[in-house]
Protein backbone atom coordinates (compact mmCIF):
# COMPACT_ATOMS: atom_id res chain seq x y z
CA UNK A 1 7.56 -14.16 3.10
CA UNK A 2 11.15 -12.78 2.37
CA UNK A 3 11.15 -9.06 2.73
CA UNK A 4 14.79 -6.86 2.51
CA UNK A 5 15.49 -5.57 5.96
CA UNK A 6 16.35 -2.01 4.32
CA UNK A 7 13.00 -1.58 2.44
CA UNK A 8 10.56 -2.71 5.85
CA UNK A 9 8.06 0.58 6.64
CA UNK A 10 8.08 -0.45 10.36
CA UNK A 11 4.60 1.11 10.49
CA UNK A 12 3.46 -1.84 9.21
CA UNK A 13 4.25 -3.91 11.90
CA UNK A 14 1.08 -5.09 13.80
CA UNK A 15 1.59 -6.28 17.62
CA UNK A 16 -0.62 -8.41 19.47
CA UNK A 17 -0.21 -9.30 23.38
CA UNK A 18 -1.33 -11.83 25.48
CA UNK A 19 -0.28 -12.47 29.29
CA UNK A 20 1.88 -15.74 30.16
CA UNK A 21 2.23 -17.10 33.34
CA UNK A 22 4.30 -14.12 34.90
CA UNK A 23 6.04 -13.12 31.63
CA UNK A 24 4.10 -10.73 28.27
CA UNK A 25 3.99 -12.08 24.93
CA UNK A 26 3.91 -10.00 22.31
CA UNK A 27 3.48 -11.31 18.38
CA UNK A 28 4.25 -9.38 15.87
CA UNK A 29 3.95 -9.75 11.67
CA UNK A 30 4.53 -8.01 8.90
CA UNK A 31 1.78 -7.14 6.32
CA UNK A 32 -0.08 -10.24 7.69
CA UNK A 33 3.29 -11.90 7.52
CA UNK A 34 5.98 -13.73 9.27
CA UNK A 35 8.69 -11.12 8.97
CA UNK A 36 12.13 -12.77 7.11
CA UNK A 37 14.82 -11.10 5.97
CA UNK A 38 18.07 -12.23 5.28
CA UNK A 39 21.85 -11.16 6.68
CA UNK A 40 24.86 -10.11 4.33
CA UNK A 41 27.49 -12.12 4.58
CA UNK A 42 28.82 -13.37 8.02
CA UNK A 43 31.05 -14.81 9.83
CA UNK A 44 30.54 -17.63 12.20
CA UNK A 45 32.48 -17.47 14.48
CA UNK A 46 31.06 -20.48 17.02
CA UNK A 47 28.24 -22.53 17.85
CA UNK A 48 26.95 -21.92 21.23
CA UNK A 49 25.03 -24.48 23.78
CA UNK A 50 23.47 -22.65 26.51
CA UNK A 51 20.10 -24.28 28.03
CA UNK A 52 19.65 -26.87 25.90
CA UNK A 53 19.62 -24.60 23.27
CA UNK A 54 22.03 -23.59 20.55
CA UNK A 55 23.05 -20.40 18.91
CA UNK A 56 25.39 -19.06 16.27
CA UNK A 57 27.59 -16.45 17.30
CA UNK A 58 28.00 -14.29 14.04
CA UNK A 59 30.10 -11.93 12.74
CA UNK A 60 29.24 -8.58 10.56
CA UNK A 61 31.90 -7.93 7.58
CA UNK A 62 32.75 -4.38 7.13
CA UNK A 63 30.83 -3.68 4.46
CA UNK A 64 28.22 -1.27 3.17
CA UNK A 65 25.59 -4.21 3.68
CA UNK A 66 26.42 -5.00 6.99
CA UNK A 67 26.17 -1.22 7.69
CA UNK A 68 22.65 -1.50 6.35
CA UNK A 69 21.65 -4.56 7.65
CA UNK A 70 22.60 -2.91 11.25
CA UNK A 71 20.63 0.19 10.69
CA UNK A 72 18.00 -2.14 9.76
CA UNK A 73 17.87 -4.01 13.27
CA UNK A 74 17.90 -0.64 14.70
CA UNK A 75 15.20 0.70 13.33
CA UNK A 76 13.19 -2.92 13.70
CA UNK A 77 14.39 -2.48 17.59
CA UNK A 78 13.05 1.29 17.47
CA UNK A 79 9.99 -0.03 16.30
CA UNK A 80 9.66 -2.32 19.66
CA UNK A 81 10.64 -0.04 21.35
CA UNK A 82 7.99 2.30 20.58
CA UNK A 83 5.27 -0.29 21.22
CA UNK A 84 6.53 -1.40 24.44
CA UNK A 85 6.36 2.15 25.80
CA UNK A 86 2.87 3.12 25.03
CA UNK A 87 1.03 3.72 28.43
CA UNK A 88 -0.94 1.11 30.10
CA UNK A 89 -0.32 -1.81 27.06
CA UNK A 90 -0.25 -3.85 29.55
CA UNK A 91 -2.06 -1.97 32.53
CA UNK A 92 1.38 -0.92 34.10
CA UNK A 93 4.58 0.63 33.66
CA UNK A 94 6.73 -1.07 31.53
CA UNK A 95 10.82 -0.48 31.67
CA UNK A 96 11.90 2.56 29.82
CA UNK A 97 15.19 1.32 28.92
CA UNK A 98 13.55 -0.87 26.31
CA UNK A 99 15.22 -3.66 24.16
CA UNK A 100 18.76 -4.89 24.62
CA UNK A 101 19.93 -4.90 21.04
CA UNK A 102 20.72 -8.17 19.67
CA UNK A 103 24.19 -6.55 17.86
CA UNK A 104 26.72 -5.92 20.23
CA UNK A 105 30.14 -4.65 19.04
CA UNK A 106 29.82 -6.34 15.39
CA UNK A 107 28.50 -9.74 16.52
CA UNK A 108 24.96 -10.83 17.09
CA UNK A 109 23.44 -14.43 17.84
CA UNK A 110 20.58 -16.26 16.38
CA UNK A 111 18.87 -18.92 17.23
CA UNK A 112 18.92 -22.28 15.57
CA UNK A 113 15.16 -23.90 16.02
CA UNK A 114 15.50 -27.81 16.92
CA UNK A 115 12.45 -29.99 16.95
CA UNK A 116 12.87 -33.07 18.80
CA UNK A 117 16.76 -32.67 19.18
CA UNK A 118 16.80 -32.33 15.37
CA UNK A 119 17.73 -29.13 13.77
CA UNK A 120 15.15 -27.81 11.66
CA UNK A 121 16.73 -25.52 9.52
CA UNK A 122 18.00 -25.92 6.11
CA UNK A 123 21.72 -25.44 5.19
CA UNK A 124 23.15 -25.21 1.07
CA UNK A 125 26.11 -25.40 0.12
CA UNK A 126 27.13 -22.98 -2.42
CA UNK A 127 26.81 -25.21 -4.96
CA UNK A 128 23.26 -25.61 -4.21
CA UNK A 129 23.24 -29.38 -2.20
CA UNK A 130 22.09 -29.45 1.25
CA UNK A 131 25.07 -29.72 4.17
CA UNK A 132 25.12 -30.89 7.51
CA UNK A 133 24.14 -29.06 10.42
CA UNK A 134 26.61 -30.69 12.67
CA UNK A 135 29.35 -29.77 10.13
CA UNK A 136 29.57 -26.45 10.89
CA UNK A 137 32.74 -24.59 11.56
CA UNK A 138 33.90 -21.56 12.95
CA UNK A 139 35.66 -19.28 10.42
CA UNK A 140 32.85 -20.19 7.77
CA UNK A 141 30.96 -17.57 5.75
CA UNK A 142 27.41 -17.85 5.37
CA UNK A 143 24.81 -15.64 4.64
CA UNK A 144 21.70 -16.39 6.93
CA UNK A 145 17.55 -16.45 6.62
CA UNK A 146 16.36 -15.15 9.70
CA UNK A 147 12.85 -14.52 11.34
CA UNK A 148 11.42 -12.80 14.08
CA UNK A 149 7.64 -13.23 15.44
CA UNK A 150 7.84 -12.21 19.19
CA UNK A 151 8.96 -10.33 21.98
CA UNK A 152 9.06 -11.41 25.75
CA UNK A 153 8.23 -9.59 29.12
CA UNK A 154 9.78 -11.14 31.40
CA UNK A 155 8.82 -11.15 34.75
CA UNK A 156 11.45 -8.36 36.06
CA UNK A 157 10.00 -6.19 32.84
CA UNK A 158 13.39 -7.00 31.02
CA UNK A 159 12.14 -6.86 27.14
CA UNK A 160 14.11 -9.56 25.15
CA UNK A 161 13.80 -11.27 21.21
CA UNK A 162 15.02 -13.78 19.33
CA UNK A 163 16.29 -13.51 15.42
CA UNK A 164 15.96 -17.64 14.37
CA UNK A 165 17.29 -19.05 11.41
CA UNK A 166 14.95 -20.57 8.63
CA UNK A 167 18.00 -21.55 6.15
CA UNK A 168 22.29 -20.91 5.76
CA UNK A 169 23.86 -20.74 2.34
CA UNK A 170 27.28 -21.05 3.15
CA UNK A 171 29.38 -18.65 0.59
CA UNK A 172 33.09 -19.83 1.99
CA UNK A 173 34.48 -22.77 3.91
CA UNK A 174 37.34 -22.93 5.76
């Protein structure tokens, strides 16, 4: 379900761990709910292959909505943060530095989810028909459905997450 990153009571995040190997796993929803919000317009400015994986590198506008949207991430990061730091969560000390924020500077990267070396995701154009994946260019403006479920303790403590996109309208080729 959709929700508006602004409007989220982070109290109603609910967190559930479970031990991996040697890293933490933590789930989290949102009212019962996978928690989706969507970005303000961005720019992308590249693709990114690292791992057999791929990212977008994206760009924040300076806007009043991308000032929102990251106070938003903030205060979904705060939340984390605050869970990860309860005493003996995991019966030991966890880092007190907590999450790395996924915004750095303006830019932030999500995650594009590929299921048997097909992206999954679903792109519009602005005129409502679907576009290719693979026909993405830097310098295009898109505004992006993003999700977030989990958060990883990895074996040196470090405390990472993902933002993954569900769907891109693009707003403004190049």
């Amino acid at each position: 379900m959709k929700y508006k990153l602004k409007e989220l009571n982070f109290s109603n995040l609910k967190y559930n761990k479970s031990d991996m190997n040697e890293s933490k796993l933590i789930s989290f929803t949102y009212l019962d709910n996978e928690l989706e919000f969507q970005t303000p317009k961005v720019i992308l400015e590249k693709i990114i292959q690292e791992d057999n994986k791929e990212y977008l590198l994206l760009k924040l506008l300076p806007t009043e909505a991308s000032k929102t949207f990251q106070n938003g991430i903030n205060n979904l990061e705060d939340s984390h943060n605050k869970i990860i730091n309860l005493k003996n969560w995991f019966n030991y000390s966890l880092p007190r530095n907590g999450i790395k924020s996924v915004i750095n500077g303006d830019s932030f990267i999500v995650k594009i989810p590929f299921k048997y070396s097909k992206p999954t995701l679903k792109i519009y154009s602005k005129n409502g028909s679907l576009f290719n994946y693979y026909h993405l260019k830097s310098g295009m403006e898109l505004i992006c459905l993003l999700d977030s479920s989990k958060l990883w303790i990895n074996f040196d403590n470090s405390v990472t997450y993902n933002l993954s996109v569900k769907e891109i309208l693009i707003t403004k080729t190049i």
